[in-house]
C-alpha atoms as a PDB file:
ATOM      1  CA  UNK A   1       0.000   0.000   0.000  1.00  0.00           C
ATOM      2  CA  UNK A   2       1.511   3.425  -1.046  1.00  0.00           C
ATOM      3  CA  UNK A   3      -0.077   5.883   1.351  1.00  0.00           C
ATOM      4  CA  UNK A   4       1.868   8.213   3.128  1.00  0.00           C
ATOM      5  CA  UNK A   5      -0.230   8.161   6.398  1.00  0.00           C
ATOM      6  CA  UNK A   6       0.450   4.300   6.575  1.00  0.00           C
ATOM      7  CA  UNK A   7       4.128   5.070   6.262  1.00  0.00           C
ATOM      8  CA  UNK A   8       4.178   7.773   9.046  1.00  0.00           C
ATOM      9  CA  UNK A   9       2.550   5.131  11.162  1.00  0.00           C
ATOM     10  CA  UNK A  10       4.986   2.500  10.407  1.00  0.00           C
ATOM     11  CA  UNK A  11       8.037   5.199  11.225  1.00  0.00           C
ATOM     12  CA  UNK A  12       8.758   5.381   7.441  1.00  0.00           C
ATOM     13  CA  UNK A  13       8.344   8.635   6.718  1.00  0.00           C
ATOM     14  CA  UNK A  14       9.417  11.028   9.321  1.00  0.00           C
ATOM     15  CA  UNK A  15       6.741  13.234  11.090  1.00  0.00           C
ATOM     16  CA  UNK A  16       5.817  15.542  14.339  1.00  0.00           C
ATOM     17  CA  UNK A  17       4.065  13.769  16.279  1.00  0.00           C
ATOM     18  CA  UNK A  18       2.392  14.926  19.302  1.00  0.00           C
ATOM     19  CA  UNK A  19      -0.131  11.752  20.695  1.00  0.00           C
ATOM     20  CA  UNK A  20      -0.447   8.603  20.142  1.00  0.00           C
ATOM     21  CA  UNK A  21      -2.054   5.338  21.199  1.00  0.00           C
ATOM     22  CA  UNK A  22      -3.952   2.599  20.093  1.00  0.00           C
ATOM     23  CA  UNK A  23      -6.412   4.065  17.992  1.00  0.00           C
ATOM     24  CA  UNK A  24      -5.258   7.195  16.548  1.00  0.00           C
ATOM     25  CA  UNK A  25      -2.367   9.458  15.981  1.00  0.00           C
ATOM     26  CA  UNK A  26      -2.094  13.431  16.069  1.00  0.00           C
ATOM     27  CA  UNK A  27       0.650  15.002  13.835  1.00  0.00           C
ATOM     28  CA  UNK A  28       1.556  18.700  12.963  1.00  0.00           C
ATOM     29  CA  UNK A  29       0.158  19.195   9.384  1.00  0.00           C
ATOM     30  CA  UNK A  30       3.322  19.685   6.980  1.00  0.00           C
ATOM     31  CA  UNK A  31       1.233  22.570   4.963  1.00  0.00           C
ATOM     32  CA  UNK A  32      -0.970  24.374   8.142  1.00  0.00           C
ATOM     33  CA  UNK A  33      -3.829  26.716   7.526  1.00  0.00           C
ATOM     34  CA  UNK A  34      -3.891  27.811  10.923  1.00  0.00           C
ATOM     35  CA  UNK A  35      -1.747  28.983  13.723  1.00  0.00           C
ATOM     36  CA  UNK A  36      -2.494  25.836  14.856  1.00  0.00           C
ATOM     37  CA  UNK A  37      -2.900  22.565  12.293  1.00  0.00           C
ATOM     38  CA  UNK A  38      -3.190  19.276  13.560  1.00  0.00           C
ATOM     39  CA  UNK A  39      -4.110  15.879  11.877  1.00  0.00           C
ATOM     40  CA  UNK A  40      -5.804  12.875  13.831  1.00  0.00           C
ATOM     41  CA  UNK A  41      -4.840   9.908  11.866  1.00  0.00           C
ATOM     42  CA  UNK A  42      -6.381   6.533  12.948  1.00  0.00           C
ATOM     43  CA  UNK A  43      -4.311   3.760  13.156  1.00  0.00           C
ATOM     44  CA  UNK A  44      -6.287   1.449  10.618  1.00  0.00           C
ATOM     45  CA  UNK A  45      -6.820   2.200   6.985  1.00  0.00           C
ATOM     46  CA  UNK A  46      -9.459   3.260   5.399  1.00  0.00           C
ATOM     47  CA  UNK A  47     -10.506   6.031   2.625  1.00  0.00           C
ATOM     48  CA  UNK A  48     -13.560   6.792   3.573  1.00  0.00           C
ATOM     49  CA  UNK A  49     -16.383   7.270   6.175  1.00  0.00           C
ATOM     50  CA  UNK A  50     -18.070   4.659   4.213  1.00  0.00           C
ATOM     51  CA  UNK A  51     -15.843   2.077   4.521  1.00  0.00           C
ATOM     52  CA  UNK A  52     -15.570   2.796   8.659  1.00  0.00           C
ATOM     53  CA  UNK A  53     -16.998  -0.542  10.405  1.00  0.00           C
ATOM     54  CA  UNK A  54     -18.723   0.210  13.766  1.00  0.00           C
ATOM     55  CA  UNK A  55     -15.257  -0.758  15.547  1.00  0.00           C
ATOM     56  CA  UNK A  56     -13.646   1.793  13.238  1.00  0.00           C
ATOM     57  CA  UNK A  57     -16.111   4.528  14.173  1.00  0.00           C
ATOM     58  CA  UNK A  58     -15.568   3.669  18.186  1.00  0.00           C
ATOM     59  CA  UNK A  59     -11.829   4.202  17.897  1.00  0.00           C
ATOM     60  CA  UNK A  60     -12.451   7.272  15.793  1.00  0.00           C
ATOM     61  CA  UNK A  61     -14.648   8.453  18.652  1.00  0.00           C
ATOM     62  CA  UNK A  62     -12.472   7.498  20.965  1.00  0.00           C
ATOM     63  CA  UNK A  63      -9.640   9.782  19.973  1.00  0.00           C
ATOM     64  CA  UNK A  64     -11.792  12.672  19.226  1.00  0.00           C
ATOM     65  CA  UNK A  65     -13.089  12.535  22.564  1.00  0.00           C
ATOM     66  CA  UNK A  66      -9.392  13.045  24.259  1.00  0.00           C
ATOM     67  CA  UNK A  67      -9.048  16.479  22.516  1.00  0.00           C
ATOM     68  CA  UNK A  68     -10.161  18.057  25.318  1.00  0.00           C
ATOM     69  CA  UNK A  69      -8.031  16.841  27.488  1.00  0.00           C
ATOM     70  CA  UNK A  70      -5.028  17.582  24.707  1.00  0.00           C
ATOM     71  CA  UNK A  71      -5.714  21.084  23.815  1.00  0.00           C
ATOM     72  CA  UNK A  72      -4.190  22.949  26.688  1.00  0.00           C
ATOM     73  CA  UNK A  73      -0.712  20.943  25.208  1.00  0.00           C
ATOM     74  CA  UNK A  74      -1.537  21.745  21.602  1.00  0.00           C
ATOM     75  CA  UNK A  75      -2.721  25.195  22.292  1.00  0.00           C
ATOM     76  CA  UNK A  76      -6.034  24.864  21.379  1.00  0.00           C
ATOM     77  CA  UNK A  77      -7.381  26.192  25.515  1.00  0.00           C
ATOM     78  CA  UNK A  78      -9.513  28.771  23.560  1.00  0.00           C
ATOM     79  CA  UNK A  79     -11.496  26.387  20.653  1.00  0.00           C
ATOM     80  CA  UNK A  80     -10.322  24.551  17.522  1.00  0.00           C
ATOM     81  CA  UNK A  81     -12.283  23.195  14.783  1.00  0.00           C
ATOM     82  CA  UNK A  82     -12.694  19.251  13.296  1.00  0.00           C
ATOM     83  CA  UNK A  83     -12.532  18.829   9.440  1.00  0.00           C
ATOM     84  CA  UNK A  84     -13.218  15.448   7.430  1.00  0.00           C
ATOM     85  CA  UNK A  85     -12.982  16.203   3.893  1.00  0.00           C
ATOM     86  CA  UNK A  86     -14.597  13.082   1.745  1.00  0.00           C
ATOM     87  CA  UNK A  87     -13.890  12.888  -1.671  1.00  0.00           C
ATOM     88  CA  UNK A  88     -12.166  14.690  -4.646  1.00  0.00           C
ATOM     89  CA  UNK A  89     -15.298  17.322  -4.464  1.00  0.00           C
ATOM     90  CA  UNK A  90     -14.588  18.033  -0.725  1.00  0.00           C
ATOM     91  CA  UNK A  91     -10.572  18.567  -1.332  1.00  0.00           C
ATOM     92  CA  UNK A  92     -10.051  15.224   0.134  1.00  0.00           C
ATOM     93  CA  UNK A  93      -5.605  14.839  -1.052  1.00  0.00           C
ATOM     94  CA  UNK A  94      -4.497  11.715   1.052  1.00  0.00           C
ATOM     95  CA  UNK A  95      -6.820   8.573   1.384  1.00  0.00           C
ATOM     96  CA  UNK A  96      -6.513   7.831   4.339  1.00  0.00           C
ATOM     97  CA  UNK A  97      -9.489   8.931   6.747  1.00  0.00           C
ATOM     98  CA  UNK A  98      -8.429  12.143   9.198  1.00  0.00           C
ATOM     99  CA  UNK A  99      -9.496  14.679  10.905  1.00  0.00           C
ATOM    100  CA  UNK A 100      -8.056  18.377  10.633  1.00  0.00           C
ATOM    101  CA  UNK A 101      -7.582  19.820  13.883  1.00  0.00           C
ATOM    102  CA  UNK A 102      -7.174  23.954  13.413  1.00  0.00           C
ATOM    103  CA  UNK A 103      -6.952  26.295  16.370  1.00  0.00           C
ATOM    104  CA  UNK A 104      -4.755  28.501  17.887  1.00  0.00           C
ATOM    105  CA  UNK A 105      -6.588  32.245  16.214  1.00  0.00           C
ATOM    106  CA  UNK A 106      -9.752  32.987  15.712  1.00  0.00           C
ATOM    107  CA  UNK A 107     -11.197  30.910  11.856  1.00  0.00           C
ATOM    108  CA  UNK A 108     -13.787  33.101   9.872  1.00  0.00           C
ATOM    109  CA  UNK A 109     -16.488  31.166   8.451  1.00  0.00           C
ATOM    110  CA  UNK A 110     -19.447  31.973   6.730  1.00  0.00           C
ATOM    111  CA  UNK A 111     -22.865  31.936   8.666  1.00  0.00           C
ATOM    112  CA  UNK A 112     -24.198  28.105   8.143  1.00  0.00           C
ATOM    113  CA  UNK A 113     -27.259  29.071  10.476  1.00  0.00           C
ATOM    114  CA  UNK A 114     -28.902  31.167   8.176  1.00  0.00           C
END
C-alpha cells in the first residue's frame, strides 16, 4: 500500500508527532492553515467514512473525545475546529481517513445558520 499516512505510522516517513495510542495518531500538518494545524490519523486504513466498520467509528470516537483533554498541550485552551474532507469534491488529497484539527486564532467562516 503506497499511502503516506500508513508510512508515518509504520516510522517510514518522518513526522511531528504529538499523541499517540492505540487508535489514533495526532501530527503537525506539513502545509498548516492555521496557527495551529493538527491531523488525527487513525491507526487502521481506510478512505472513507463509508468504509468505517462500527469498531472503526468507536476508535475514531475514541480519539476525538481526548481532545479536550489535549488542547491545553496543543494550544487549542480557547477552541479549535474538526474537518473530514470526503472525496475529490470536498478537497479530500491523502486517502486515508483524518481529521483536521485547526486552532490557535480565531477561523472566519461563513454563517451556516442562516
Amino acid at each position: 500500500m503506497d499511502c503516506v499516512f500508513c508510512k508515518i505510522a509504520k516510522g517510514e516517513i518522518p513526522s511531528e508527532k504529538v499523541y499517540s495510542d492505540d487508535d489514533v495518531m495526532i501530527i503537525k500538518d506539513i502545509d498548516p492553515k492555521a496557527e495551529k494545524h493538527y491531523l488525527m490519523i487513525p491507526n487502521r486504513h481506510y478512505k472513507l467514512i463509508s468504509e468505517m466498520t462500527d469498531g472503526d467509528a468507536d476508535a475514531l470516537m475514541r480519539g476525538i473525545r481526548k481532545l479536550p483533554s489535549l488542547a491545553e498541550k496543543l494550544g487549542l485552551e480557547n477552541g479549535y475546529r474538526l474537518v473530514i474532507n470526503q472525496g475529490d469534491d470536498a478537497g479530500q488529497t491523502v486517502f486515508h481517513l483524518h481529521v483536521h484539527i485547526l486552532g490557535g486564532q480565531s477561523l472566519d467562516f461563513p454563517d451556516l445558520r442562516k
